[in-house]
Protein backbone atom coordinates (compact mmCIF):
# COMPACT_ATOMS: atom_id res chain seq x y z
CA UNK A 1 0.00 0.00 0.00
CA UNK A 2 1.52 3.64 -0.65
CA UNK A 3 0.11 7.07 1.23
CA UNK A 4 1.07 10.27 0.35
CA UNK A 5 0.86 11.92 3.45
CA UNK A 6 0.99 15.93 3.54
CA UNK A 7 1.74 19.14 5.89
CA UNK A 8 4.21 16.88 7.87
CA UNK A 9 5.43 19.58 10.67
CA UNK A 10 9.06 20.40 10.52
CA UNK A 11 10.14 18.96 13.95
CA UNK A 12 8.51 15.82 12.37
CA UNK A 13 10.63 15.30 9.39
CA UNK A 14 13.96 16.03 11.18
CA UNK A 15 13.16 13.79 13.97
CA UNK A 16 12.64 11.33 11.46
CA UNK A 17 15.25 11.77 9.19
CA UNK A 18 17.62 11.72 12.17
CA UNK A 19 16.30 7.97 13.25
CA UNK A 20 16.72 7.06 9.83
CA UNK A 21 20.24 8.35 9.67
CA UNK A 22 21.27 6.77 13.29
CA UNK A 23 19.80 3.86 12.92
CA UNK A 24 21.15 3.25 9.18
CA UNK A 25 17.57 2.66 7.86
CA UNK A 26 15.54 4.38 5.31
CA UNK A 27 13.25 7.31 5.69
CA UNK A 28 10.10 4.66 4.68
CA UNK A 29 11.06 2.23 7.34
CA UNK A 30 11.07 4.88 10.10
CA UNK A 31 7.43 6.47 9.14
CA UNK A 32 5.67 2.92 8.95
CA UNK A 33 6.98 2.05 12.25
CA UNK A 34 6.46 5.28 13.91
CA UNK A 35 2.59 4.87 12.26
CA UNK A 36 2.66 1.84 13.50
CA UNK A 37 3.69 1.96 17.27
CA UNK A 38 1.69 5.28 17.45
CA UNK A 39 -1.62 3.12 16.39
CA UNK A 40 -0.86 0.43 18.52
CA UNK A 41 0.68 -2.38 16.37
CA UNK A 42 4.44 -2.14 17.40
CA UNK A 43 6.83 -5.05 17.27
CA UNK A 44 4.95 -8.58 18.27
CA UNK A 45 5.87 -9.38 21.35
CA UNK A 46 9.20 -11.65 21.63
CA UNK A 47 8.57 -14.61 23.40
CA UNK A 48 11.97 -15.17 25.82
CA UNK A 49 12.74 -18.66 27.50
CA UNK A 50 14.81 -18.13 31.14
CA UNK A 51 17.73 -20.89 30.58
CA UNK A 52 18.64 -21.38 34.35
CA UNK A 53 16.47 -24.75 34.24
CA UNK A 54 19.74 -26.06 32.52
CA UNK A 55 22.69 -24.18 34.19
CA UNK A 56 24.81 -26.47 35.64
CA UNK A 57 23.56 -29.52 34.90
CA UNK A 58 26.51 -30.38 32.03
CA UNK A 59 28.06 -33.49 33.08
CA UNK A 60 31.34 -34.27 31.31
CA UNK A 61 31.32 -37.04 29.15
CA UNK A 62 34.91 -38.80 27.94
CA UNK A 63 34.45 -39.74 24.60
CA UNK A 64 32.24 -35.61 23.94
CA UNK A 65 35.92 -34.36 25.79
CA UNK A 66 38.09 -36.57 23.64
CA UNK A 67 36.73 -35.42 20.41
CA UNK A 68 37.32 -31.87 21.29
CA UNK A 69 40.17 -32.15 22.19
CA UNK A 70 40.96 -33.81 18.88
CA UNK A 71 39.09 -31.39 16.54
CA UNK A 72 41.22 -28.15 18.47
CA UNK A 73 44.79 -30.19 17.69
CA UNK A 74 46.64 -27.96 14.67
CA UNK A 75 47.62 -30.20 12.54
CA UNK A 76 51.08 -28.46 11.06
CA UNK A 77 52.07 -30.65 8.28
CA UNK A 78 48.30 -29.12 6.73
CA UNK A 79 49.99 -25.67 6.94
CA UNK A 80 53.49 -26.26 5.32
């Protein structure tokens, strides 16, 4: 869809135009999403999951160790 939108204050437009220059995006991108938070439809929410069920519970494994061990050996005949 494309708007032509008119009699757009002057504090407007160089509040925009400096978002769009800071944040390295286009004078388009920064209008739609200033409509759109100002109507209500900003960013969907991001749905976060809290890790700490798992923290701590790595349990070493000899074979997992021995293999990464093996993959971080240089090998320096490959770089003569």
């Amino acid at each position: 869809m494309q708007y032509t939108i008119r009699g757009i204050p002057d504090a407007i437009d160089a509040a925009a135009r400096e978002r769009a220059r800071v944040e390295g995006k286009s004078l388009n991108d920064v209008a739609v999403e200033a409509l759109a938070a100002g109507l209500g439809l900003g960013e969907e929410e991001i749905v976060r999951r809290d890790l700490s069920d798992v923290v701590g519970t790595w349990k070493k494994d000899a074979a997992l160790e021995a293999a990464l061990a093996a993959r971080d050996r240089i090998d320096e005949g490959a770089w003569t």
